[in-house]
N, C-alpha and C. Protein backbone atom coordinates (compact mmCIF):
# COMPACT_ATOMS: atom_id res chain seq x y z
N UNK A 1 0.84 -1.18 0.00
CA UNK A 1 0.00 0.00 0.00
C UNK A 1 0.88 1.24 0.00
N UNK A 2 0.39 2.27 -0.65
CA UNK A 2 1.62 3.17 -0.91
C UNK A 2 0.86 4.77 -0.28
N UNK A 3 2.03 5.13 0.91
CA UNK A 3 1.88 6.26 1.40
C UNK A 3 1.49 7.67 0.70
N UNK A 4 0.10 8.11 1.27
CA UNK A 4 -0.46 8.95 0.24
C UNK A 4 0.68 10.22 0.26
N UNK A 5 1.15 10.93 -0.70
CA UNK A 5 1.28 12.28 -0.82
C UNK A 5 0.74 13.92 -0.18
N UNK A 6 1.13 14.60 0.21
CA UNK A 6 0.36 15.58 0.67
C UNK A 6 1.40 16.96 0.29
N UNK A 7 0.84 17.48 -0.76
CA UNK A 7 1.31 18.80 -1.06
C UNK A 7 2.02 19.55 0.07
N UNK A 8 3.24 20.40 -0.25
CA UNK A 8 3.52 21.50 0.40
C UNK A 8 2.85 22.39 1.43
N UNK A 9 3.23 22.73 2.04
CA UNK A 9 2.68 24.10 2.72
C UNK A 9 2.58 25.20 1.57
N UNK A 10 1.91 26.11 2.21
CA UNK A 10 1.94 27.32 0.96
C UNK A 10 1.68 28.47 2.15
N UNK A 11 1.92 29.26 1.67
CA UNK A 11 1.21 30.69 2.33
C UNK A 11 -0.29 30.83 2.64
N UNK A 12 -0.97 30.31 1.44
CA UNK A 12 -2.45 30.37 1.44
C UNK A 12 -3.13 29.08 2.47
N UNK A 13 -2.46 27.97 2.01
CA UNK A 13 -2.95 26.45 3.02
C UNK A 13 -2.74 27.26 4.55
N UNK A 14 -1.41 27.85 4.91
CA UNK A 14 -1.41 28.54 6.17
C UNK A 14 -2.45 29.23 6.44
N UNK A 15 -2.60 30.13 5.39
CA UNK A 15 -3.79 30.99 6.23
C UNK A 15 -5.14 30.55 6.59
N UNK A 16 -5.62 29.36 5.53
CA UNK A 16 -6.97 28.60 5.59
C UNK A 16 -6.55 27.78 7.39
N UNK A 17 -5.78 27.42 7.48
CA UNK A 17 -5.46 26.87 8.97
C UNK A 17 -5.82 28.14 9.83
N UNK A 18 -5.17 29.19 9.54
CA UNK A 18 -5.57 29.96 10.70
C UNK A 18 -6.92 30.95 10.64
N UNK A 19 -7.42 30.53 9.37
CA UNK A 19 -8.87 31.10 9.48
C UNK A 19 -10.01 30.39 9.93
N UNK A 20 -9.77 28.98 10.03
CA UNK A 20 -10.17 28.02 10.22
C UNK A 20 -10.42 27.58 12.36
N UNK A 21 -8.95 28.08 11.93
CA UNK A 21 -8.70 27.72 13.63
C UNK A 21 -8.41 26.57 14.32
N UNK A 22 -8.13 25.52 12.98
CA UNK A 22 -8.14 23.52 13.23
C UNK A 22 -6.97 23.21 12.54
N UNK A 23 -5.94 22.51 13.37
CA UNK A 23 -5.06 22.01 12.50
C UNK A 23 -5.66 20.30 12.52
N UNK A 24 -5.64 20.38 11.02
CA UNK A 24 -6.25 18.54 10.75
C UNK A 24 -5.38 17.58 10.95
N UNK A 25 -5.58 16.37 10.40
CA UNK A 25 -4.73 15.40 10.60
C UNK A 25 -4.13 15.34 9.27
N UNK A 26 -4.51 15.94 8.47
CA UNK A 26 -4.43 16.33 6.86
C UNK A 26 -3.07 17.17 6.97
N UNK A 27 -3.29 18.00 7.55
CA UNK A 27 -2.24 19.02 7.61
C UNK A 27 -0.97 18.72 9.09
N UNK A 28 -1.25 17.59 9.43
CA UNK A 28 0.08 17.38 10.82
C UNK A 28 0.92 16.23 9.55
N UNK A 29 0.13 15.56 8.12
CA UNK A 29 0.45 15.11 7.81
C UNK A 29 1.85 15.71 6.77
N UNK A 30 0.85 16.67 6.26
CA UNK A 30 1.63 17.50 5.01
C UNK A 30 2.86 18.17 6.07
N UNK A 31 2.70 18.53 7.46
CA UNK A 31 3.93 19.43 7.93
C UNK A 31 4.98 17.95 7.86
N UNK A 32 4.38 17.10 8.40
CA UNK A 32 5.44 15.84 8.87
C UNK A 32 6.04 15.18 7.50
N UNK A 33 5.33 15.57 6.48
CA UNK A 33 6.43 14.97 5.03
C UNK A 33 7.01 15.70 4.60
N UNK A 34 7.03 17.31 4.91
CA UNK A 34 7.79 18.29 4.33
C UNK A 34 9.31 18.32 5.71
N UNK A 35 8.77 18.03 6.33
CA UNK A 35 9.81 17.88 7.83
C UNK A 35 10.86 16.23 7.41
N UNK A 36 10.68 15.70 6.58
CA UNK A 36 11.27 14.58 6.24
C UNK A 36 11.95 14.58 4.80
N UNK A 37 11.42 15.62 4.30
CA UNK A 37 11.86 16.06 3.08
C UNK A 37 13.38 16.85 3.33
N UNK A 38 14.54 16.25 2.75
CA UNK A 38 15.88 16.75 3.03
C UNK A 38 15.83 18.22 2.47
N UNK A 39 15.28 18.42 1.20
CA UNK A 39 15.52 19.97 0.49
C UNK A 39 14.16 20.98 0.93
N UNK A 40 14.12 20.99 2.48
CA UNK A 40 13.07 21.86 2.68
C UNK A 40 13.87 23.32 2.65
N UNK A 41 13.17 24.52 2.06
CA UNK A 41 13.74 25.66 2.20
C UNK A 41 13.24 26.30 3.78
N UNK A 42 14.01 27.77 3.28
CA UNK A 42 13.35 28.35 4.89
C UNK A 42 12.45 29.05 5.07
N UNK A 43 11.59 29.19 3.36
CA UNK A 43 9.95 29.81 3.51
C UNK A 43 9.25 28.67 4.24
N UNK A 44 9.20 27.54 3.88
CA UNK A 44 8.97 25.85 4.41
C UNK A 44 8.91 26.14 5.98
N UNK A 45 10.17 26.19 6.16
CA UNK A 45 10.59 26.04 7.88
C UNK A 45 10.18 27.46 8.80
N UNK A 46 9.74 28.52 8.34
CA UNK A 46 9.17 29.03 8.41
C UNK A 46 7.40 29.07 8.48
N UNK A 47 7.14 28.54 7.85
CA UNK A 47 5.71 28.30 7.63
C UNK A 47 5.35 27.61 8.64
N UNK A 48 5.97 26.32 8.89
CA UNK A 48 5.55 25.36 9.79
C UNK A 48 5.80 26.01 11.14
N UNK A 49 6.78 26.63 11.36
CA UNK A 49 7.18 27.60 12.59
C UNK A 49 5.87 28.21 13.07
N UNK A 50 5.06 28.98 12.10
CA UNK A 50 4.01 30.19 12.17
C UNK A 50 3.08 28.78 12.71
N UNK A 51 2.70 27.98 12.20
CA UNK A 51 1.56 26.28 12.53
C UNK A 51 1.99 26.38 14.01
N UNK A 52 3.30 26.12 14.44
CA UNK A 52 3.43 25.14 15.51
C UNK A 52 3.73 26.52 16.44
N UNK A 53 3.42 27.75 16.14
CA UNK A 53 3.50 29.21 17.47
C UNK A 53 1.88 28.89 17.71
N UNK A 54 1.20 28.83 16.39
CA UNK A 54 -0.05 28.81 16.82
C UNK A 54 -0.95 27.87 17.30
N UNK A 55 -0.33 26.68 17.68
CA UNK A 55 -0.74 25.26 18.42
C UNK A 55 -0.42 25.74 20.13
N UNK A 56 0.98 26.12 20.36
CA UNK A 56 1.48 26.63 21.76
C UNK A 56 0.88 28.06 22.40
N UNK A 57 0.83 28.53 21.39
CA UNK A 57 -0.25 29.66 21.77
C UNK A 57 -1.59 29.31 22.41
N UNK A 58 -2.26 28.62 21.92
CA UNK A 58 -3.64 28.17 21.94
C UNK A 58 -4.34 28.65 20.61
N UNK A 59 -4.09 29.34 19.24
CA UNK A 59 -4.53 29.87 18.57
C UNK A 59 -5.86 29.05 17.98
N UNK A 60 -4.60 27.75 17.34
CA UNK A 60 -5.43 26.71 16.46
C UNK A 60 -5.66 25.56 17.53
N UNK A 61 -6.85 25.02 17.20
CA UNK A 61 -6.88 23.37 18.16
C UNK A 61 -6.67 22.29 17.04
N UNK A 62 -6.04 21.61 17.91
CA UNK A 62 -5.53 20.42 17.12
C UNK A 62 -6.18 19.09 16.74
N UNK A 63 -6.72 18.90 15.82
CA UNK A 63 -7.96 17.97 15.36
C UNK A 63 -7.41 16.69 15.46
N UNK A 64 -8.34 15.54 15.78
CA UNK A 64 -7.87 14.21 15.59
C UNK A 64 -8.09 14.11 14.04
């Protein structure tokens, strides 16, 4: 069985997270394959940075 794919982060997927206010399991997925991905840049590592201030914050709740 072959591990599904999950697009990049983007600027825009970020903001639907924080308009939203839910980080899915969709999206702990897409941070965790871009986090395994050797050629992540630092818009990337960045992005996920802005996800995981707003989990410790309390911003977003974290969906099963």
């Amino acid at each position: 069985m072959q591990t599904p794919t999950f697009p990049f982060l983007t600027e825009q997927i970020v903001d639907q997270i924080f308009s939203s206010g839910e980080l899915t399991r969709k999206d702990r997925q897409r941070i965790q394959s871009m986090l395994l991905n050797e050629s992540i840049g630092e818009n990337e590592l960045s992005l996920i940075e802005r996800v995981m201030e707003g989990v410790v914050k309390g911003i977003l709740d974290v969906l099963n």
